[in-house]
N, C-alpha and C. Protein backbone atom coordinates (compact mmCIF):
# COMPACT_ATOMS: atom_id res chain seq x y z
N UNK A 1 9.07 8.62 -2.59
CA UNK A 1 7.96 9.41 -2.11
C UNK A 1 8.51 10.74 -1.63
N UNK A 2 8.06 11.77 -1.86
CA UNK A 2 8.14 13.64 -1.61
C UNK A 2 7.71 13.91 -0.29
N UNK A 3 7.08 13.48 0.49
CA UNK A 3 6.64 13.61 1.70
C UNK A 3 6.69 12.28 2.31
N UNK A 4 6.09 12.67 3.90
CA UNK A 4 6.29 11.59 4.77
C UNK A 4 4.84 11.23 5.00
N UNK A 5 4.72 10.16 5.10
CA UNK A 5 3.40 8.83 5.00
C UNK A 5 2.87 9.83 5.99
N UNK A 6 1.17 9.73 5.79
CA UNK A 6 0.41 10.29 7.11
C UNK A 6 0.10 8.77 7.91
N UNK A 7 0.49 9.38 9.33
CA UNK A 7 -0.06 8.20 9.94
C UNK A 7 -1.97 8.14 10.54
N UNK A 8 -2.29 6.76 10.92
CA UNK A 8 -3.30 6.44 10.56
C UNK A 8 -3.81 7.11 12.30
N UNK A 9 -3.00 7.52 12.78
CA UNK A 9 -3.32 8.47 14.14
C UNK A 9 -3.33 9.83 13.92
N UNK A 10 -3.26 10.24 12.76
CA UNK A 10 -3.13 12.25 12.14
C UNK A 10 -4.94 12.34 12.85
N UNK A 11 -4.71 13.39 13.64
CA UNK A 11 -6.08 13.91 13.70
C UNK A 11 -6.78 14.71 12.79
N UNK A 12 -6.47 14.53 11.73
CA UNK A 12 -6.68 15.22 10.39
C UNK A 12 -7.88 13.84 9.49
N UNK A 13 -7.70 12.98 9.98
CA UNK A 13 -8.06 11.75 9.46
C UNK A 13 -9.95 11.45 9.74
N UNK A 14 -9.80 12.02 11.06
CA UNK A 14 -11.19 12.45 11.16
C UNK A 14 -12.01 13.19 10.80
N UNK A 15 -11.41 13.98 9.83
CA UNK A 15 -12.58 14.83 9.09
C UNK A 15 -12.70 13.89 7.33
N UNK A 16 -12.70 13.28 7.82
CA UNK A 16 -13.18 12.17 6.07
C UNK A 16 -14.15 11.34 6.51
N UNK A 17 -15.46 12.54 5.54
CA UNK A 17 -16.66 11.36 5.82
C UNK A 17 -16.77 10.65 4.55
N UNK A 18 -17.74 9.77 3.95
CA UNK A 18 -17.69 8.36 3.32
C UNK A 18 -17.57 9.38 1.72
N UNK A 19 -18.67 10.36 1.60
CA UNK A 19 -18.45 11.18 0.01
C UNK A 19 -16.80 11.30 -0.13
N UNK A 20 -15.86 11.81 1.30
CA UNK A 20 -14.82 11.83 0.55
C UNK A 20 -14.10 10.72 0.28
N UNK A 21 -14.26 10.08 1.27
CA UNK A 21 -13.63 8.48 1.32
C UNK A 21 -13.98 8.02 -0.33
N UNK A 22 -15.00 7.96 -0.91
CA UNK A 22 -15.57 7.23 -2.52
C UNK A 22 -14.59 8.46 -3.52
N UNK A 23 -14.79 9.80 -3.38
CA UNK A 23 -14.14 9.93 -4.06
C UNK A 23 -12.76 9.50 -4.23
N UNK A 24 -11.92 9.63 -3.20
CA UNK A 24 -10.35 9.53 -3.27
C UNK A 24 -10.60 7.80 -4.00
N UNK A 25 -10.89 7.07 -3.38
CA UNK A 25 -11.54 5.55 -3.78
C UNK A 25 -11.89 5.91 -5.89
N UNK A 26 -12.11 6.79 -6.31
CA UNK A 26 -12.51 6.92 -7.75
C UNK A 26 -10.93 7.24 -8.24
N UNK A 27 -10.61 8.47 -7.44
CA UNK A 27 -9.29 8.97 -7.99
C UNK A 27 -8.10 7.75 -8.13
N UNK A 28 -8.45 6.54 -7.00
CA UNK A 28 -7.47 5.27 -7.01
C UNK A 28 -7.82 4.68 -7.97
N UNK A 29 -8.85 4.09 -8.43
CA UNK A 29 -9.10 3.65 -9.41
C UNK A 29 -8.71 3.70 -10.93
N UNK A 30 -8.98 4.95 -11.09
CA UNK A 30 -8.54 5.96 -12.26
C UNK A 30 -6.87 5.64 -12.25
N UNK A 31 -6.38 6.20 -11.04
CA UNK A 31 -4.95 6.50 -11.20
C UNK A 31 -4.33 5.09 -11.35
N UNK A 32 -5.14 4.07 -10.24
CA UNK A 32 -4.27 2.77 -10.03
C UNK A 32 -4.45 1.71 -10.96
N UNK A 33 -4.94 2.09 -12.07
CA UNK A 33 -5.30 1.05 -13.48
C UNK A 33 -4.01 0.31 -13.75
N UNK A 34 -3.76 1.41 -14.26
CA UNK A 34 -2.34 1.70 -15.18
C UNK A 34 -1.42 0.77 -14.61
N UNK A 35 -1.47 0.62 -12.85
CA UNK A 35 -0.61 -0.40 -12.66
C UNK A 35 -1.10 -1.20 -12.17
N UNK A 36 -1.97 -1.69 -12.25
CA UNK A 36 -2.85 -3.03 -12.07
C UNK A 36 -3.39 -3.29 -10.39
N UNK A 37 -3.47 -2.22 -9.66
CA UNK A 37 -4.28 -2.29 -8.99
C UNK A 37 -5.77 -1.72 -9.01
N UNK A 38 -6.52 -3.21 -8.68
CA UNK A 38 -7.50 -3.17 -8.91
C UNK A 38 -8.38 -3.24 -7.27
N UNK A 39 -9.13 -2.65 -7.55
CA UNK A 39 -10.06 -2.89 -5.89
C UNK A 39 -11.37 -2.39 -5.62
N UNK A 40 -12.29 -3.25 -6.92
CA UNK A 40 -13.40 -2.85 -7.49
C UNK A 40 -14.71 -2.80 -6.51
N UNK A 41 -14.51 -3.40 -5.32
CA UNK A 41 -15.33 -4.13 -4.29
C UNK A 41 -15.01 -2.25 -3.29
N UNK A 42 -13.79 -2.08 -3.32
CA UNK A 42 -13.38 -0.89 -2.24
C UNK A 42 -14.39 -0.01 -2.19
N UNK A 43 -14.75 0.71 -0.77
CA UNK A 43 -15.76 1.72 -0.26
C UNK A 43 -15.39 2.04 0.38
N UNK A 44 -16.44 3.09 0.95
CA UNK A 44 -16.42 3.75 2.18
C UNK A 44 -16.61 2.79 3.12
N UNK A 45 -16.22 2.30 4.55
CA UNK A 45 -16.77 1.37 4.97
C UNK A 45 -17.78 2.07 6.65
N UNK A 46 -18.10 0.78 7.20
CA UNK A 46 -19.24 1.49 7.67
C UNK A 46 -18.45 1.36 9.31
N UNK A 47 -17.65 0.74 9.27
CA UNK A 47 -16.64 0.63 10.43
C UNK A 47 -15.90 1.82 10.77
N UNK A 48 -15.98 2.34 12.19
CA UNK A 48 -15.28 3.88 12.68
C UNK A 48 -14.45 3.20 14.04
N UNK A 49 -13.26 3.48 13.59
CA UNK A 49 -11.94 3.11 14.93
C UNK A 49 -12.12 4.59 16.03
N UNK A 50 -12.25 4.68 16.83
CA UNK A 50 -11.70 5.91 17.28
C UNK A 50 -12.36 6.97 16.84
N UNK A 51 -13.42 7.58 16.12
CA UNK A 51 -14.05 8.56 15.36
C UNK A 51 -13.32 8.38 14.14
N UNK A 52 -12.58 7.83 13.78
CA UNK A 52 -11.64 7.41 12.04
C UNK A 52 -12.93 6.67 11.29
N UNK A 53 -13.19 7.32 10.75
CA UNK A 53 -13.99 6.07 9.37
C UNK A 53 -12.57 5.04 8.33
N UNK A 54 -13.06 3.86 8.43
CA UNK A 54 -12.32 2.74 7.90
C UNK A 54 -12.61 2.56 6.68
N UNK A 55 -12.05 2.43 5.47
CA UNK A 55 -11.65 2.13 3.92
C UNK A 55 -12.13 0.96 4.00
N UNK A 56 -12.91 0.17 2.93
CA UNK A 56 -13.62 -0.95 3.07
C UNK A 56 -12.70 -1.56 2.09
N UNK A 57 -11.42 -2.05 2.18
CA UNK A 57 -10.75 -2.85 1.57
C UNK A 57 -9.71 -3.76 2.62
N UNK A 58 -10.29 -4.20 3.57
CA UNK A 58 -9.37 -4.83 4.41
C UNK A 58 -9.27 -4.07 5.50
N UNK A 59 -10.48 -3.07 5.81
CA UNK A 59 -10.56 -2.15 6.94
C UNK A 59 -9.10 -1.58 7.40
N UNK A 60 -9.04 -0.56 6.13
CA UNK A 60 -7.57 0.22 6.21
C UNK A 60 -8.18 1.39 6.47
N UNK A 61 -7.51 2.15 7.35
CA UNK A 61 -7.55 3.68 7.81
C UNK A 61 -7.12 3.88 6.56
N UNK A 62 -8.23 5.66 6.49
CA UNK A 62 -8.07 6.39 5.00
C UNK A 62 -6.49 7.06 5.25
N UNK A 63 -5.37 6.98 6.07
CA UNK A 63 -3.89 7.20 6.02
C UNK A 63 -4.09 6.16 4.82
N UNK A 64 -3.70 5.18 4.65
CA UNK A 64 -3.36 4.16 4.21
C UNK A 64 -3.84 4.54 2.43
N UNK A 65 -5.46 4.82 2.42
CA UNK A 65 -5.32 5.06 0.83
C UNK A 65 -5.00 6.46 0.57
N UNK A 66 -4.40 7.51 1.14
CA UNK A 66 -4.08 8.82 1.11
C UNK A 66 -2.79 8.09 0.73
N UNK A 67 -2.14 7.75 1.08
CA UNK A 67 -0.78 7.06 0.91
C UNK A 67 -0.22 6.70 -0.16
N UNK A 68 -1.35 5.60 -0.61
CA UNK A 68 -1.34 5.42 -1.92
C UNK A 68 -1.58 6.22 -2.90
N UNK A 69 -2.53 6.98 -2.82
CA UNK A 69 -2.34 7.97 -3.79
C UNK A 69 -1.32 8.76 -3.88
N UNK A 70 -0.89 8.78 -2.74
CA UNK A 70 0.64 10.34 -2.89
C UNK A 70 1.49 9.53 -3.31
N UNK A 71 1.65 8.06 -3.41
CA UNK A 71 2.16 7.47 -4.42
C UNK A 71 2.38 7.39 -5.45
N UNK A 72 0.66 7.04 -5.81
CA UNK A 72 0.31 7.13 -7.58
C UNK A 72 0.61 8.31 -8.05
N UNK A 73 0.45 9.32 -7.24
CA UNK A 73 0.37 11.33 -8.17
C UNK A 73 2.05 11.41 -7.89
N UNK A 74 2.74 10.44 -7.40
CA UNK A 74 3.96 10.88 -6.96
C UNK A 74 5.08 10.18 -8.64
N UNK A 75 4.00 9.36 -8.40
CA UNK A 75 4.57 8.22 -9.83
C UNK A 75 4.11 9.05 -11.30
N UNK A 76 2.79 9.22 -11.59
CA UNK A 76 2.36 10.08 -12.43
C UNK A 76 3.50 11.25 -12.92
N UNK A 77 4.11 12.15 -11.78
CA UNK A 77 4.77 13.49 -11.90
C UNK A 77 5.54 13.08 -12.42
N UNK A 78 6.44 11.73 -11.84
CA UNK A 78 7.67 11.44 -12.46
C UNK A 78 7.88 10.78 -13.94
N UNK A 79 6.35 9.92 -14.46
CA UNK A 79 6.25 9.64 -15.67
C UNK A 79 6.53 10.99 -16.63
N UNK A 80 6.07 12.20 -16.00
CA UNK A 80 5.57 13.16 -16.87
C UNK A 80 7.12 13.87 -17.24
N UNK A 81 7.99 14.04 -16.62
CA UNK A 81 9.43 14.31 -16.48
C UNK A 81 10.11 13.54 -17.35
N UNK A 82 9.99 12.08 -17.26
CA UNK A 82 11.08 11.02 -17.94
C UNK A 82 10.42 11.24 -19.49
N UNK A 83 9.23 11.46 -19.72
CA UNK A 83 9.10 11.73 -21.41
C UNK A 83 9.87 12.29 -21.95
């Protein structure tokens, strides 16, 4: 990973309301096929920690699927290199 994990205390975390939460949730989808994560049920969820809106996959703070994606786009870059 190119950067360091956001934690699920970034006060940055509170500005994700549920439109963005579904999108990033589409962009996982899309991106996380390829390696077999699947998490077809995942949403926005309706649960708020702290003013944090919660990821409806096991009530994960959106750190957690930001994470994953800087994963997946982190994995993607490097597919694109090794060709």
């Amino acid at each position: 990973m190119s950067r360091e994990p956001i934690a699920p205390d970034d006060p940055r975390m509170r500005d994700y309301a549920s439109p963005h939460i579904t999108a990033l949730l589409n962009e996982l989808h899309r991106r996380g096929l390829r390696y077999g994560l699947l998490w077809g049920s995942a949403a926005a969820g309706e649960t708020v920690l702290d003013g944090r809106l919660l990821v409806d996959f096991g009530n994960a703070p959106v750190s957690t699927l930001l994470n994953l994606l800087h994963l997946l786009r982190d994995l993607d870059r490097d597919t694109v290199w090794n060709r």
